[in-house]
Protein backbone atom coordinates (compact mmCIF):
# COMPACT_ATOMS: atom_id res chain seq x y z
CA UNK A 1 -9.61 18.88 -44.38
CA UNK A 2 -7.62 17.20 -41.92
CA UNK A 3 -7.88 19.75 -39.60
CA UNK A 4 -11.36 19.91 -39.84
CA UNK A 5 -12.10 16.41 -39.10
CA UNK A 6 -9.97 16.80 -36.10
CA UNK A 7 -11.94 19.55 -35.00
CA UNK A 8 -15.09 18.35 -35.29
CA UNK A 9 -14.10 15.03 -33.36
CA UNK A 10 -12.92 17.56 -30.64
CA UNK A 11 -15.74 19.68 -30.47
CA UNK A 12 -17.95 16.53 -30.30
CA UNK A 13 -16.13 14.54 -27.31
CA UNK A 14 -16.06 18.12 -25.79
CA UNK A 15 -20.07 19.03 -25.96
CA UNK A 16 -21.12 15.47 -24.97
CA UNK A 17 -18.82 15.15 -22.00
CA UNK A 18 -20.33 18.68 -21.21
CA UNK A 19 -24.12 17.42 -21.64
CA UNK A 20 -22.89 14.46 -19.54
CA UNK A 21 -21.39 16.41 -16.49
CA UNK A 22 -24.56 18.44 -16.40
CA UNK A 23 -26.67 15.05 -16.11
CA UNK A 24 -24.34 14.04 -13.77
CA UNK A 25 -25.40 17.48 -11.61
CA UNK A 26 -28.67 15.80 -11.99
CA UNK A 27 -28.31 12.54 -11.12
CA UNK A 28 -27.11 14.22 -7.63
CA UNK A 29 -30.15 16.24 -7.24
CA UNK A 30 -31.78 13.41 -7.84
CA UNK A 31 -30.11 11.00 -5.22
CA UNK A 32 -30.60 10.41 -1.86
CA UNK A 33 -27.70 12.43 -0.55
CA UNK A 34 -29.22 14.48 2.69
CA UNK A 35 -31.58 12.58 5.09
CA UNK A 36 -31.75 15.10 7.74
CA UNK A 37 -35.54 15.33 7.99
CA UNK A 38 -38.91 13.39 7.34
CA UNK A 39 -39.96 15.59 5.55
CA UNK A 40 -38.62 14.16 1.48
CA UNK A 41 -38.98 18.06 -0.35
CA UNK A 42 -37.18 19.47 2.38
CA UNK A 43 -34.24 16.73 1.94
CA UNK A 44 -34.64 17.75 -1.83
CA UNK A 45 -33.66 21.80 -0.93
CA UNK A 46 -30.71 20.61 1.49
CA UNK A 47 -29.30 18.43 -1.36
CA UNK A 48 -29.07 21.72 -3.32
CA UNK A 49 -27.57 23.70 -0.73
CA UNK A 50 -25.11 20.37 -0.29
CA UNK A 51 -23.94 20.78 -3.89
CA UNK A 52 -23.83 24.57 -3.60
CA UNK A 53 -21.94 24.06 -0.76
CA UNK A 54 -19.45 22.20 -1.89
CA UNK A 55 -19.08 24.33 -5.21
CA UNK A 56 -18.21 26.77 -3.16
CA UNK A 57 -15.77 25.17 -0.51
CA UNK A 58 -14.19 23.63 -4.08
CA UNK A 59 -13.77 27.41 -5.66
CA UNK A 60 -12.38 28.47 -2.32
CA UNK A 61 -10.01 25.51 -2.18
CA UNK A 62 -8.84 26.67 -6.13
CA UNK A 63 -7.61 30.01 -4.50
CA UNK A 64 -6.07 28.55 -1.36
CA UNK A 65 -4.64 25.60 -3.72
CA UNK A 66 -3.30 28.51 -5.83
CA UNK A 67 -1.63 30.45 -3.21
CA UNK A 68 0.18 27.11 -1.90
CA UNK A 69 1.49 26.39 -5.35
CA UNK A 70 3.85 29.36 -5.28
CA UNK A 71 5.32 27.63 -2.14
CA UNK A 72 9.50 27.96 -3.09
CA UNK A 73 9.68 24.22 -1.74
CA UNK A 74 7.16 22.93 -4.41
CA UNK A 75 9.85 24.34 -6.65
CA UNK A 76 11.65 20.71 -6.40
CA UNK A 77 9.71 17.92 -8.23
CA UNK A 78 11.82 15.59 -6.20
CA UNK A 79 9.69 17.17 -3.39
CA UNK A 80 6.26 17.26 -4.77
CA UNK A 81 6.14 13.40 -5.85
CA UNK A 82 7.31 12.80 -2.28
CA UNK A 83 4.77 14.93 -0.86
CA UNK A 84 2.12 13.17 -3.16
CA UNK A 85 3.14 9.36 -1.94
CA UNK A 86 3.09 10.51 2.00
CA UNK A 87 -0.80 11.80 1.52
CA UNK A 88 -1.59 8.63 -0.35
CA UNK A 89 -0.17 6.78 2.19
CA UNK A 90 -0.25 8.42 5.21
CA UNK A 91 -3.80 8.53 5.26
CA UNK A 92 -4.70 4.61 3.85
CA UNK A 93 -2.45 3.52 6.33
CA UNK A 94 -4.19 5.52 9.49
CA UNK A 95 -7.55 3.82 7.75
CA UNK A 96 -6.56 0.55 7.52
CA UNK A 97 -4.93 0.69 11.16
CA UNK A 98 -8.39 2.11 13.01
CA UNK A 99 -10.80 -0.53 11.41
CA UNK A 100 -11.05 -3.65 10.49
CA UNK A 101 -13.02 -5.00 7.42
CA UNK A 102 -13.46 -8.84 7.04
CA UNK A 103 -14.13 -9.53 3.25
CA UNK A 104 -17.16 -10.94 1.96
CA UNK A 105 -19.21 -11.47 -1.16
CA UNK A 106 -16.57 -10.51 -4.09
CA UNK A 107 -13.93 -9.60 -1.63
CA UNK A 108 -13.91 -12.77 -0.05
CA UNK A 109 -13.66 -14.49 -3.49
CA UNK A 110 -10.60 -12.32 -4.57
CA UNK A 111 -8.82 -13.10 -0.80
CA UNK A 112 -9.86 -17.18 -0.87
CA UNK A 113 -8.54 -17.36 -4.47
CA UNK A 114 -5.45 -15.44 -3.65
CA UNK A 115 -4.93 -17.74 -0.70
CA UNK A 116 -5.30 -21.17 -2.96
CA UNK A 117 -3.34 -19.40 -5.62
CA UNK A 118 0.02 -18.81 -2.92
CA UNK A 119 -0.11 -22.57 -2.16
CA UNK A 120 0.42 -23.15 -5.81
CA UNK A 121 -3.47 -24.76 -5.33
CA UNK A 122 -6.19 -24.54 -8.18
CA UNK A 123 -9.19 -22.76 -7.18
CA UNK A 124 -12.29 -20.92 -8.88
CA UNK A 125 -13.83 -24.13 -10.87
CA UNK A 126 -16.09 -22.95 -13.06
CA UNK A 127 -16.69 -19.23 -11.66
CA UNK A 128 -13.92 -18.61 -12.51
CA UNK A 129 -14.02 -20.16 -16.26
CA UNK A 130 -17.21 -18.13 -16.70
CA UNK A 131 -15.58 -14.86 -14.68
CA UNK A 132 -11.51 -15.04 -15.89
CA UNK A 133 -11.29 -11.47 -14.42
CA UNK A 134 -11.39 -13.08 -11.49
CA UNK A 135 -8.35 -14.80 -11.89
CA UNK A 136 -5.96 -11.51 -12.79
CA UNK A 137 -5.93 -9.68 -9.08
CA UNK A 138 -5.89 -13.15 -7.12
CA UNK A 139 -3.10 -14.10 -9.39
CA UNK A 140 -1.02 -11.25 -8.32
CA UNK A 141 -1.45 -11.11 -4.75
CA UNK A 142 -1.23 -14.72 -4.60
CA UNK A 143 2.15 -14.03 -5.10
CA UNK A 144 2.88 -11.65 -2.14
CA UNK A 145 1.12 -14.17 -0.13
CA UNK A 146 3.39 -16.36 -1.02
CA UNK A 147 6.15 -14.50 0.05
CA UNK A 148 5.18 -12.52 2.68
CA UNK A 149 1.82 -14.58 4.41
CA UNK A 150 -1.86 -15.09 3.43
CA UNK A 151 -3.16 -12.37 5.37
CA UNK A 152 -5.36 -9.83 3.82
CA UNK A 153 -3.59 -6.78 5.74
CA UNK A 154 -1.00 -7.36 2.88
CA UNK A 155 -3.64 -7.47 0.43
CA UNK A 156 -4.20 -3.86 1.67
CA UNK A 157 -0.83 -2.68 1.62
CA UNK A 158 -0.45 -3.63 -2.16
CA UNK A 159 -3.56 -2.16 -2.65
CA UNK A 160 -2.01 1.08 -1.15
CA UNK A 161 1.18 1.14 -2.88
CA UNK A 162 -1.35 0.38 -6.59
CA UNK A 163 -2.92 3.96 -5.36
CA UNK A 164 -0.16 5.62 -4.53
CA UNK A 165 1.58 4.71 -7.98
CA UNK A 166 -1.43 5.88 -9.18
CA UNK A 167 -0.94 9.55 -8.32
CA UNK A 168 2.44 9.67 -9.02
CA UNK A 169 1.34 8.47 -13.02
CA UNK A 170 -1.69 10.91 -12.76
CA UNK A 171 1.00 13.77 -11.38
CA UNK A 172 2.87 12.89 -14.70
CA UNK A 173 0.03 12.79 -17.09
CA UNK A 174 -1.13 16.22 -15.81
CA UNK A 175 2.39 17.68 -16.38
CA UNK A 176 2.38 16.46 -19.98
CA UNK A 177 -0.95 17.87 -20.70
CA UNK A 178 0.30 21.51 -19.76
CA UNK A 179 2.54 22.19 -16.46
CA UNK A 180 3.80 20.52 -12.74
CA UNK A 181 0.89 22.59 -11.28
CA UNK A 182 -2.15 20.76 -13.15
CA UNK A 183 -0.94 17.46 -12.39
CA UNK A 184 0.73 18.02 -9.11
CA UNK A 185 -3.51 19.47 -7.70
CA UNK A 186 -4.93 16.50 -9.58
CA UNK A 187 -2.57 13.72 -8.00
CA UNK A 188 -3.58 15.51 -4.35
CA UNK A 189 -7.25 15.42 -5.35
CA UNK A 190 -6.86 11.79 -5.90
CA UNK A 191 -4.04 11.06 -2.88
CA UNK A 192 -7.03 12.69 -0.34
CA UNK A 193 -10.14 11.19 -2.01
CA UNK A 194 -12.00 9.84 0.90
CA UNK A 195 -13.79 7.24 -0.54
CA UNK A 196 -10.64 6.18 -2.32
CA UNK A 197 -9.62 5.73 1.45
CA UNK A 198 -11.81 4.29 2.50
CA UNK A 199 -11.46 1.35 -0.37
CA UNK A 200 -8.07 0.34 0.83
CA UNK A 201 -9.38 -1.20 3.56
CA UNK A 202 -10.97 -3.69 1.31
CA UNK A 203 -9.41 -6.64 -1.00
CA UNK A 204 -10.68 -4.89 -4.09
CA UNK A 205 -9.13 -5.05 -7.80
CA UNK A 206 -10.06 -1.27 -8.71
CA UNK A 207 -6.84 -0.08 -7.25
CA UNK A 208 -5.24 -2.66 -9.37
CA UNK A 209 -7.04 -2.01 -12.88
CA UNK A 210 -7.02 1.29 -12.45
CA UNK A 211 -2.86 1.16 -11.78
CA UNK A 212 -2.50 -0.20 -15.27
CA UNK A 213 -5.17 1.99 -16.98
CA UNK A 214 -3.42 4.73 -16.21
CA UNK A 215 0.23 3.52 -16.86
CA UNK A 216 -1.00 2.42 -20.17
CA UNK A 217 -2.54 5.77 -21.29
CA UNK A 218 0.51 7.37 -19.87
CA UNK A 219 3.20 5.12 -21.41
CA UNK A 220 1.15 5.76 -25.16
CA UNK A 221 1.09 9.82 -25.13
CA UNK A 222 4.76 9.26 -23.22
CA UNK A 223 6.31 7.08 -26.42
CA UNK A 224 3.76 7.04 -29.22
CA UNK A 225 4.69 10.72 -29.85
CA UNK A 226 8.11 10.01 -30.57
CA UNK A 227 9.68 10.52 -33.78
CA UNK A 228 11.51 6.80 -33.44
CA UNK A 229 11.80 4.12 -36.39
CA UNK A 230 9.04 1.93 -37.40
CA UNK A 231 10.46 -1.26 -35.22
CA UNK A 232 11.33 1.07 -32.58
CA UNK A 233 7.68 1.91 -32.56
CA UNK A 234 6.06 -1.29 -33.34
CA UNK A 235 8.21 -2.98 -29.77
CA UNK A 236 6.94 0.01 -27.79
CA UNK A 237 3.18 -0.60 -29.26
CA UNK A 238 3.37 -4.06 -28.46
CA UNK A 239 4.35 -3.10 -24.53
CA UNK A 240 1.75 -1.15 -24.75
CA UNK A 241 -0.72 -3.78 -26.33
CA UNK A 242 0.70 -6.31 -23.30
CA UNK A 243 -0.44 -3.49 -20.49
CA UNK A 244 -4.07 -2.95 -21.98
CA UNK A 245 -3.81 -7.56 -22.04
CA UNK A 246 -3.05 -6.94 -18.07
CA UNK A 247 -5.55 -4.67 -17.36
CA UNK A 248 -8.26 -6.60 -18.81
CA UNK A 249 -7.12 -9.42 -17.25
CA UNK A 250 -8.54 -7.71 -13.96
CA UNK A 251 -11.63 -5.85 -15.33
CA UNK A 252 -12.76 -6.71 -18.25
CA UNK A 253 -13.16 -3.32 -20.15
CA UNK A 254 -10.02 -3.97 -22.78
CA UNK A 255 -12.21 -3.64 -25.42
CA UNK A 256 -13.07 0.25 -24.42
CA UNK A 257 -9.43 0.75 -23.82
CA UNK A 258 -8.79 -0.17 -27.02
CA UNK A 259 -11.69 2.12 -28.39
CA UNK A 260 -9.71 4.87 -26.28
CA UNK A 261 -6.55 4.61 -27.85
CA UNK A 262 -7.69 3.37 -31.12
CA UNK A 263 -9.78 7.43 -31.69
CA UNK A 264 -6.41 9.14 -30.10
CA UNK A 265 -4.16 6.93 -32.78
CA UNK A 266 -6.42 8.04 -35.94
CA UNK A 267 -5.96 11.12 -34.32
CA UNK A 268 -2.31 11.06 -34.07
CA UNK A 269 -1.27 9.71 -37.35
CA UNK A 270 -3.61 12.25 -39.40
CA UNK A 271 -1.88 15.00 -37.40
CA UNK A 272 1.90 13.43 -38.08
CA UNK A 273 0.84 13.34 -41.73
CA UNK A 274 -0.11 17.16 -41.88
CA UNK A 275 0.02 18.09 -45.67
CA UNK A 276 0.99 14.87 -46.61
CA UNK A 277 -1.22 11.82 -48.31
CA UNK A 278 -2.26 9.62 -45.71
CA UNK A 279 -1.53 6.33 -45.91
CA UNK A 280 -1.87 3.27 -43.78
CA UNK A 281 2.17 2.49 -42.63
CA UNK A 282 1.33 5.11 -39.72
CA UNK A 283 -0.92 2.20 -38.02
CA UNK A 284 1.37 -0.32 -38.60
CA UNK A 285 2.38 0.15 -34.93
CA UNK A 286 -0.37 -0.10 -34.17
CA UNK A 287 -1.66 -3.17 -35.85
CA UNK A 288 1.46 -4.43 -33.80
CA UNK A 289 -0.75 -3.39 -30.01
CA UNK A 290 -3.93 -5.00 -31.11
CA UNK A 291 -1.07 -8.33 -32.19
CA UNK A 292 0.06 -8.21 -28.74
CA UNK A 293 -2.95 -7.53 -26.91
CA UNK A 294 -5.11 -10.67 -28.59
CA UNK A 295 -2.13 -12.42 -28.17
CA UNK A 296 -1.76 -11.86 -24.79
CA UNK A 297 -5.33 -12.46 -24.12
CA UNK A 298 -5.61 -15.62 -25.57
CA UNK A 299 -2.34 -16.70 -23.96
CA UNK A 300 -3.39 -15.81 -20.44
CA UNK A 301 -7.27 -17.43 -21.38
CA UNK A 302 -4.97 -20.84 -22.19
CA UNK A 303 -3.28 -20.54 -18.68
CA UNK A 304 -6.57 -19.95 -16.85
CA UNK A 305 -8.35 -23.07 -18.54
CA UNK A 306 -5.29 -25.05 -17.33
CA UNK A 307 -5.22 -23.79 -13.82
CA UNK A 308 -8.90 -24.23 -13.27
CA UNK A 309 -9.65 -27.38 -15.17
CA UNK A 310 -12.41 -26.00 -17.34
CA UNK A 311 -12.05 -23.88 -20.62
CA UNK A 312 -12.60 -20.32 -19.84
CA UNK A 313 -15.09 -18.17 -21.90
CA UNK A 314 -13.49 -15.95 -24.30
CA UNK A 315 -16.35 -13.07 -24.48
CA UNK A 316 -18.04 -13.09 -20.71
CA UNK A 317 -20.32 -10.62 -21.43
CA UNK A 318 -24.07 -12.57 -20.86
CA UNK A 319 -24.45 -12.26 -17.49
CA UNK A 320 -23.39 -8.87 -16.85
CA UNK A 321 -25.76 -7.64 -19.75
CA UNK A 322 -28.73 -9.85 -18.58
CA UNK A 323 -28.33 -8.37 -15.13
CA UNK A 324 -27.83 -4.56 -16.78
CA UNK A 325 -31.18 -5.17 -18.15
CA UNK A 326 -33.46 -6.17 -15.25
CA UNK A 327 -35.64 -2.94 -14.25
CA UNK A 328 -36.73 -4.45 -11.19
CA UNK A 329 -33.12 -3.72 -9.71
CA UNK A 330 -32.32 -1.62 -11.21
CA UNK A 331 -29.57 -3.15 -13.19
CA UNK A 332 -27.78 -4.02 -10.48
CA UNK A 333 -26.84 -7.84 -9.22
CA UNK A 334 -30.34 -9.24 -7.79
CA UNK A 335 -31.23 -12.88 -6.21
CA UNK A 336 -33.02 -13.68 -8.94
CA UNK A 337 -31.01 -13.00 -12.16
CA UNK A 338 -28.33 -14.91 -9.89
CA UNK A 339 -30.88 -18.14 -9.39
CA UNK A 340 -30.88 -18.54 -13.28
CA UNK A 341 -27.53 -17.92 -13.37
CA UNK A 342 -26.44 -20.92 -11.30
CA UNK A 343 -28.86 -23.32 -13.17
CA UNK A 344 -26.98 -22.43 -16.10
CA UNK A 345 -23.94 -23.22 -14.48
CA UNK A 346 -25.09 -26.55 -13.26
CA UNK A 347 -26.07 -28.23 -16.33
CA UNK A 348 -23.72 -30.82 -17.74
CA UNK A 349 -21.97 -31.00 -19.83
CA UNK A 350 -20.43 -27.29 -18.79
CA UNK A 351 -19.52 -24.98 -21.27
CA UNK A 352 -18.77 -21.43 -20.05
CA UNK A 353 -19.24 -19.33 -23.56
CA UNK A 354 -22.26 -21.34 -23.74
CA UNK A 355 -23.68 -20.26 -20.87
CA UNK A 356 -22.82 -16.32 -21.25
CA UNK A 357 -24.01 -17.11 -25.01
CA UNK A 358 -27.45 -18.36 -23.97
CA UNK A 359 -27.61 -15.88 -20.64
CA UNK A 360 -27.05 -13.01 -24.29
CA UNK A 361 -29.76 -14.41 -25.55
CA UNK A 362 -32.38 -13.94 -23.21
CA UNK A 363 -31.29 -10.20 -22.69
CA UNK A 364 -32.43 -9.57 -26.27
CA UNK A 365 -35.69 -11.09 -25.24
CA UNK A 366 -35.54 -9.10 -22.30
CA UNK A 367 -34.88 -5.76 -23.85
CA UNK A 368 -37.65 -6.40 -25.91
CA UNK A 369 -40.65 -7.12 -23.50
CA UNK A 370 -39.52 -3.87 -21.61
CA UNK A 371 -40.17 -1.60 -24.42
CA UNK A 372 -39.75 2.00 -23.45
CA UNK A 373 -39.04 1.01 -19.60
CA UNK A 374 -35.28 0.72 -20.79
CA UNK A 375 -35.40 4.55 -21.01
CA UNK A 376 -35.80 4.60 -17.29
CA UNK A 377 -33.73 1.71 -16.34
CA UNK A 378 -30.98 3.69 -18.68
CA UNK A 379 -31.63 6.60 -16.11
CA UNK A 380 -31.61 4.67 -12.87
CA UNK A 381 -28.81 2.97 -14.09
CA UNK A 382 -26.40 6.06 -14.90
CA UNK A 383 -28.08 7.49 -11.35
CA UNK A 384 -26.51 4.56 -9.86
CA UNK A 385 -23.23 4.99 -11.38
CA UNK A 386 -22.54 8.75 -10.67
CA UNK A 387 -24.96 9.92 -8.29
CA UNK A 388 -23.27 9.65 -5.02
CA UNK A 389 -20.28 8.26 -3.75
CA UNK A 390 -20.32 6.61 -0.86
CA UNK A 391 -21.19 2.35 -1.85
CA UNK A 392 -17.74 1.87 -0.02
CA UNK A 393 -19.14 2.75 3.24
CA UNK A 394 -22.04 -0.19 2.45
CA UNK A 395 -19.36 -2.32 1.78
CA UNK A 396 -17.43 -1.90 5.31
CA UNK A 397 -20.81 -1.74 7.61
CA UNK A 398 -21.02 -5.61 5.75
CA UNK A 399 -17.84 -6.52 6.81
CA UNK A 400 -17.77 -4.85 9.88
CA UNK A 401 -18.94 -8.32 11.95
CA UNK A 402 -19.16 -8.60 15.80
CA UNK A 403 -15.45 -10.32 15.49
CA UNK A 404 -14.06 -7.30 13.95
CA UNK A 405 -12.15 -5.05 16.42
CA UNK A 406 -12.09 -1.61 15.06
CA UNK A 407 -11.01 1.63 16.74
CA UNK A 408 -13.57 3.45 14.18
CA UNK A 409 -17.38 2.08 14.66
CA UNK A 410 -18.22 2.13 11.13
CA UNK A 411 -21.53 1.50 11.46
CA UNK A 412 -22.13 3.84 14.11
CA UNK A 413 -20.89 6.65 12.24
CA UNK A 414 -22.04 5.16 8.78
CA UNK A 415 -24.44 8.89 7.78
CA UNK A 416 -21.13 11.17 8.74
CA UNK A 417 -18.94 8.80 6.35
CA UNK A 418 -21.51 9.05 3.42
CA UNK A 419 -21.27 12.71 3.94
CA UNK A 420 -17.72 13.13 4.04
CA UNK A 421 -17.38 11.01 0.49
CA UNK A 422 -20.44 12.80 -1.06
CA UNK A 423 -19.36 16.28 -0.26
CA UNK A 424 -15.68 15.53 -1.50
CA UNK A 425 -17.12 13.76 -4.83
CA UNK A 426 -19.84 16.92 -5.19
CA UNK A 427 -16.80 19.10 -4.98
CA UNK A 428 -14.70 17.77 -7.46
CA UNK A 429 -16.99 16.87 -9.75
CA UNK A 430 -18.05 20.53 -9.77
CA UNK A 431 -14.04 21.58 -9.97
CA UNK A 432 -13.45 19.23 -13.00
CA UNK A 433 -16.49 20.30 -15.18
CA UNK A 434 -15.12 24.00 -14.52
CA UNK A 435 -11.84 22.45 -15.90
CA UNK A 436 -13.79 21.44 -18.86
CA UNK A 437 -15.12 24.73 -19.17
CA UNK A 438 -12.05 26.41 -19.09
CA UNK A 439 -11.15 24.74 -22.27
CA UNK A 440 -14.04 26.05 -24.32
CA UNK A 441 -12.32 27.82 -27.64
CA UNK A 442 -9.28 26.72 -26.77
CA UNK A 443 -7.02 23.97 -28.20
CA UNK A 444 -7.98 20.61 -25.83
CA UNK A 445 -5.12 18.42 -25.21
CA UNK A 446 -5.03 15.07 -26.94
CA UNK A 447 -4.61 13.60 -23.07
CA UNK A 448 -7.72 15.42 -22.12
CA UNK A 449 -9.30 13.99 -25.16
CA UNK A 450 -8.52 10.45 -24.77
CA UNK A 451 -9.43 10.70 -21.04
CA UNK A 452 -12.90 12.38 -22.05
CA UNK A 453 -13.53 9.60 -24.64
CA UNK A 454 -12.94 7.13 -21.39
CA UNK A 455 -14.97 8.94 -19.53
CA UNK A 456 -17.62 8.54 -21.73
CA UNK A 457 -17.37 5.07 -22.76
CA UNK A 458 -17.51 3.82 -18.57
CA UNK A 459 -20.85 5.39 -19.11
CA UNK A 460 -21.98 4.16 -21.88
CA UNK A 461 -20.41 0.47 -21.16
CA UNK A 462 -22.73 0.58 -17.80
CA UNK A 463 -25.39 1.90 -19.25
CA UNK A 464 -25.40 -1.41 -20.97
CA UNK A 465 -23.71 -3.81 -18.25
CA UNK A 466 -24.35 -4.37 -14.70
CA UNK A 467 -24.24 -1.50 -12.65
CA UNK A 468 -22.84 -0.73 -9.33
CA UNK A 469 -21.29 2.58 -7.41
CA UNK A 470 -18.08 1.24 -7.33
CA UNK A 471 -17.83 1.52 -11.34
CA UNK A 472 -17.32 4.83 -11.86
CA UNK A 473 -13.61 4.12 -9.41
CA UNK A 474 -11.26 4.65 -12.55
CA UNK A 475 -13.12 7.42 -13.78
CA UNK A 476 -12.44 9.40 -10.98
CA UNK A 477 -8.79 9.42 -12.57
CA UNK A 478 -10.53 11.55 -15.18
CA UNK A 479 -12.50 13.87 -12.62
CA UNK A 480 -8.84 14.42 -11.18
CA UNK A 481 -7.23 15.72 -13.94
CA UNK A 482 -10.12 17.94 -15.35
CA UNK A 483 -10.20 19.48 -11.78
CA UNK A 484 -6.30 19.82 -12.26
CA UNK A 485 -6.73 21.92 -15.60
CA UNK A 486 -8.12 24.69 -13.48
CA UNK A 487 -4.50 25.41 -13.36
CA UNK A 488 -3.50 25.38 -17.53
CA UNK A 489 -1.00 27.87 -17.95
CA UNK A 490 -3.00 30.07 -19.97
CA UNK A 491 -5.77 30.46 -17.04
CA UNK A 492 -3.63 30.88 -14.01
């Protein structure tokens, strides 16, 4: 019975992530990838032959990738995790040394906050008491500020050495699902991913959150699975429960991650128990992560409110929904939603749960006057989120200001940039639903599983919050190792 329950859970992660990879193919077709002529049908056929394209350059790449693999120097894993931390840097640090991005908009928030934050200064007021995300990255590099100097180029070097930690983690997690080869092709993928270049030279927290997503998924199918003691355990789920604390400390998504690990846990104990009666001392550990991780949460909430001077909200959710919600952009930020927002803010006596509390409210009201349009803002929204891959380049053209010297001209070579990060993305998003494929009637790996379930719930979170390209940035972790299980053991 056990078994079966299992089973079904497996077969039901694996068909929807299936269903959702071949919307995904849509959403691509359906985005504005190719504007090489007036004419908008023929931009429609060279989108197809785009995506063909780079199914086949990504297939081609599988045999060449194949061929390199058997390489006697690759033999060394001392070696390959070198060879993985020179492309991840090599290449950010080329990027960052050719232009030069000035940071606005969120950026500039995360860099100015960073800045007050190394002079031991309060900053953020009440954005930050109604954001407290905002707080987590700024924290953290206020501190190499402090010792090193307030200039964003070492933002971008931690930001660097976050990605390159990054692979090495996703190198590691592939390796544990089946062999050296899956995650050693995965932890390139990601090392190379232009976009994910392209990023580090901007003061962005993805690199950050990301970072401790994956050490936390890696340090629970690393210890969990360890026949240890019940304290033993419980001290290791409590690390663990202080990791998924940190990450949402940057991005707010702990309550997914939780979700994530909470499935995979059911999953694990009911396996550990085969032939046994279940009982509930196999989630005492962890009953011990969600104790640490509330903990932590409320702690670091307490030490925000006292930095800032204003009690920070403790479910920050109103906004982000109300803006989710507004067809007219698509659920994406928009003057307008942002107008109300700051008249919220304004009013006295301020109360930041209030104000995400009351911003909840008229979201329902919202939903409700839009009726059946939700189905296509669901549509525009996921469009948004996994359609193309190139936002980043937006995002340096804006900072790319007449006082910015530069050896690349971003914005005059802004159409070959977008192409270079759409083709990659179409590649490997092509390469890791093949992965998935490859799986089908075979015994999925409880990684794979939890990463699937992740995959999922991004979607479905954004589907609900606001939406931007950036978002789908830690999923791409998943896309990575899915393209990497090309290379299971029992395929190659």
């Amino acid at each position: 019975m056990k078994n079966v329950l299992i089973s079904s859970l497996n077969k039901l992660v694996f068909a929807v992530s299936c269903i959702y990879f071949l919307l995904i193919v849509v959403f691509i077709l359906d985005s504005d990838l190719v504007r090489l002529s007036r004419n908008p049908s023929r931009n429609k056929v060279l989108v197809v032959l785009f995506l063909v394209t780079a199914g086949v350059v990504g297939c081609g790449a599988l045999w060449f990738v194949k061929k390199a693999l058997n390489l006697h120097i690759l033999n060394n894993e001392g070696l390959r995790v070198l060879f993985i931390v020179l492309m991840s840097l090599i290449t950010r640090l080329v990027l960052i040394n050719i232009v030069d991005i000035t940071p606005n908009s969120d950026f500039e928030l995360y860099h100015t906050l960073a800045q007050a934050f190394s002079k031991g200064e309060g900053a953020g007021g009440k954005y930050v008491a109604l954001f407290p995300h905002t707080f987590g990255y700024p924290f953290i590099l206020g501190m190499v500020y402090r010792v090193f100097s307030p200039d964003k180029y070492f933002a971008l070097l931690l930001n660097i050495l976050f990605e390159a930690v990054t692979g090495i983690l996703i190198y590691f997690l592939g390796k544990m699902i089946s062999n050296w080869k899956v995650g050693f092709f995965a932890a390139i993928i990601w090392a190379i991913w232009p976009s994910h270049v392209f990023y580090s030279s901007i003061v962005c927290t993805e690199p950050l959150y990301t970072l401790l997503m994956v050490l936390m998924i890696f340090a629970y199918f690393k210890m969990s699975h360890k026949n240890t003691g019940l304290l033993h355990s419980c001290g290791i789920y409590l690390l663990i429960g202080v990791l998924c604390a940190a990450a949402n400390a940057v991005r707010p998504m702990g309550t997914l991650l939780i979700i994530v690990l909470g499935i995979s846990e059911v999953v694990r104990v009911i396996r550990s128990r085969e032939g046994e009666k279940l009982n509930f001392t196999g989630f005492v550990p962890f009953a011990a992560f969600l104790i640490a991780y509330f903990s932590f949460v409320n702690l670091t909430g307490m030490y925000i409110s006292h930095k800032i001077g204003y009690k920070a909200a403790k479910n920050p959710i109103g906004f982000s929904t109300y803006v989710g919600t507004n067809i007219n952009s698509g659920g994406a930020w928009n003057p307008g939603d942002a107008g109300v927002f700051l008249d919220l803010m304004k009013q006295e006596p301020f109360d930041a749960q209030k104000v995400h509390d009351r911003l909840i409210d008229m979201t329902i009201q919202r939903v409700k006057s839009q009726g059946t349009d939700n189905l296509k803002l669901i549509f525009d929204k996921n469009k948004t989120m996994w359609g193309r891959d190139d936002e980043v380049v937006t995002y340096m053209i804006y900072g790319s200001g007449e006082e910015a010297s530069s050896l690349l001209n971003v914005k005059g070579r802004e159409w070959p940039l977008r192409y270079i990060c759409n083709f990659y993305y179409c590649m490997i998003v092509i390469l890791a639903f093949k992965g998935l494929l490859g799986q089908y009637r075979k015994e999925v790996s409880p990684i794979v599983m939890a990463l699937l379930l992740l995959f999922l719930g991004i979607g479905a979170l954004h589907t609900v919050v606001e939406v931007h390209g950036r978002y789908h940035y830690s999923a791409m972790v998943v896309f990575s190792i899915l393209a990497g299980t090309n290379y299971l053991e029992k395929y190659i």
